[in-house]
C-alpha atoms as a PDB file:
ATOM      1  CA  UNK A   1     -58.813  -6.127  55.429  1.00  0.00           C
ATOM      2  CA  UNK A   2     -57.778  -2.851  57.028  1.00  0.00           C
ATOM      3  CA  UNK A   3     -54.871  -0.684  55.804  1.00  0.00           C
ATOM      4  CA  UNK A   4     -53.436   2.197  55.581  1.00  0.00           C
ATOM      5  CA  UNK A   5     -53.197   4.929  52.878  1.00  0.00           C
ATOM      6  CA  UNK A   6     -49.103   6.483  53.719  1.00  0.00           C
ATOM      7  CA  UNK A   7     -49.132   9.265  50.345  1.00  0.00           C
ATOM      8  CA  UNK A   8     -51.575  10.705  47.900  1.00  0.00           C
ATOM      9  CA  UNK A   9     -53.022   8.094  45.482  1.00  0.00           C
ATOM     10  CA  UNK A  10     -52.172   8.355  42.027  1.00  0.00           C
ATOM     11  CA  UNK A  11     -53.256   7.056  38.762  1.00  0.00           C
ATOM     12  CA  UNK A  12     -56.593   6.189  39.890  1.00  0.00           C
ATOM     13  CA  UNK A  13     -58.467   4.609  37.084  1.00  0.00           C
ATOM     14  CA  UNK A  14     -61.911   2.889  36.920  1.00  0.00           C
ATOM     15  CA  UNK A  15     -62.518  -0.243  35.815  1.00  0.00           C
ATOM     16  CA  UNK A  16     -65.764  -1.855  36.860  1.00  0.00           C
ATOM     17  CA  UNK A  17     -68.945   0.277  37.635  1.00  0.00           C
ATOM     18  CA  UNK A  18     -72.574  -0.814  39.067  1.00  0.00           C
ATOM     19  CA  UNK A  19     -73.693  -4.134  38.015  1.00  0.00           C
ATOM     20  CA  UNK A  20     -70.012  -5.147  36.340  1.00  0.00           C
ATOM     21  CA  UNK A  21     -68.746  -5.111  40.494  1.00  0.00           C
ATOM     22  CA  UNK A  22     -69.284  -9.269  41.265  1.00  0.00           C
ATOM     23  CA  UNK A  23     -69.465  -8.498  45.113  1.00  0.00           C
ATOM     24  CA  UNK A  24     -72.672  -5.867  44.630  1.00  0.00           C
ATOM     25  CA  UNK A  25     -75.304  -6.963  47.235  1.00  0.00           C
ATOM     26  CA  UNK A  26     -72.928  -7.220  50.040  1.00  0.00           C
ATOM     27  CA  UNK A  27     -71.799  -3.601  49.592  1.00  0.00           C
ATOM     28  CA  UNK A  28     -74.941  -2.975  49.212  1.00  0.00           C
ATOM     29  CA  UNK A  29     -76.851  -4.920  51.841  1.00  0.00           C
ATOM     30  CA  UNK A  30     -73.817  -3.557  54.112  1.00  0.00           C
ATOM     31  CA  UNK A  31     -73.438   0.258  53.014  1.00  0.00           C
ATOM     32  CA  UNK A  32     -76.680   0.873  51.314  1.00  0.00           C
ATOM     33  CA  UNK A  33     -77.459   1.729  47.888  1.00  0.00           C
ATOM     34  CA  UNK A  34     -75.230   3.892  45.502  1.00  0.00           C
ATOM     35  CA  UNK A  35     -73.406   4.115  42.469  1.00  0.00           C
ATOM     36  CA  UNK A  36     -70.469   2.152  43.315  1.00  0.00           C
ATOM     37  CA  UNK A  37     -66.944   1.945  41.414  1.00  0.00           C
ATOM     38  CA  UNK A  38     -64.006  -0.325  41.342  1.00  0.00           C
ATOM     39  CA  UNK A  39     -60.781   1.475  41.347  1.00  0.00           C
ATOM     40  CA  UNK A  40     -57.270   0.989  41.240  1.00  0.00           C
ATOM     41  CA  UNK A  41     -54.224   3.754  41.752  1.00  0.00           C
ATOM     42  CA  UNK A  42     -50.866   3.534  42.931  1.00  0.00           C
ATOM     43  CA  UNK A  43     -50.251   5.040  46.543  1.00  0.00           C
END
């Protein structure tokens, strides 16, 4: 899915990190290793 980000992104909160993220080996067979986050804000 490709989109585009048209203002600043607000409210950003966190609400899944590391192992709680259900698609975790494809991000990180695809972008490598790291401590990923699952976000959500209003842009």
């Amino acid at each position: 899915m490709k989109f585009d980000v048209l203002g600043q992104i607000e409210n950003k909160e966190t609400f899944a990190t590391g192992s709680a993220i259900r698609d975790l080996s494809r991000l990180n067979k695809t972008y490598g290793k790291g401590r990923w986050l699952k976000c959500k804000g209003i842009a």
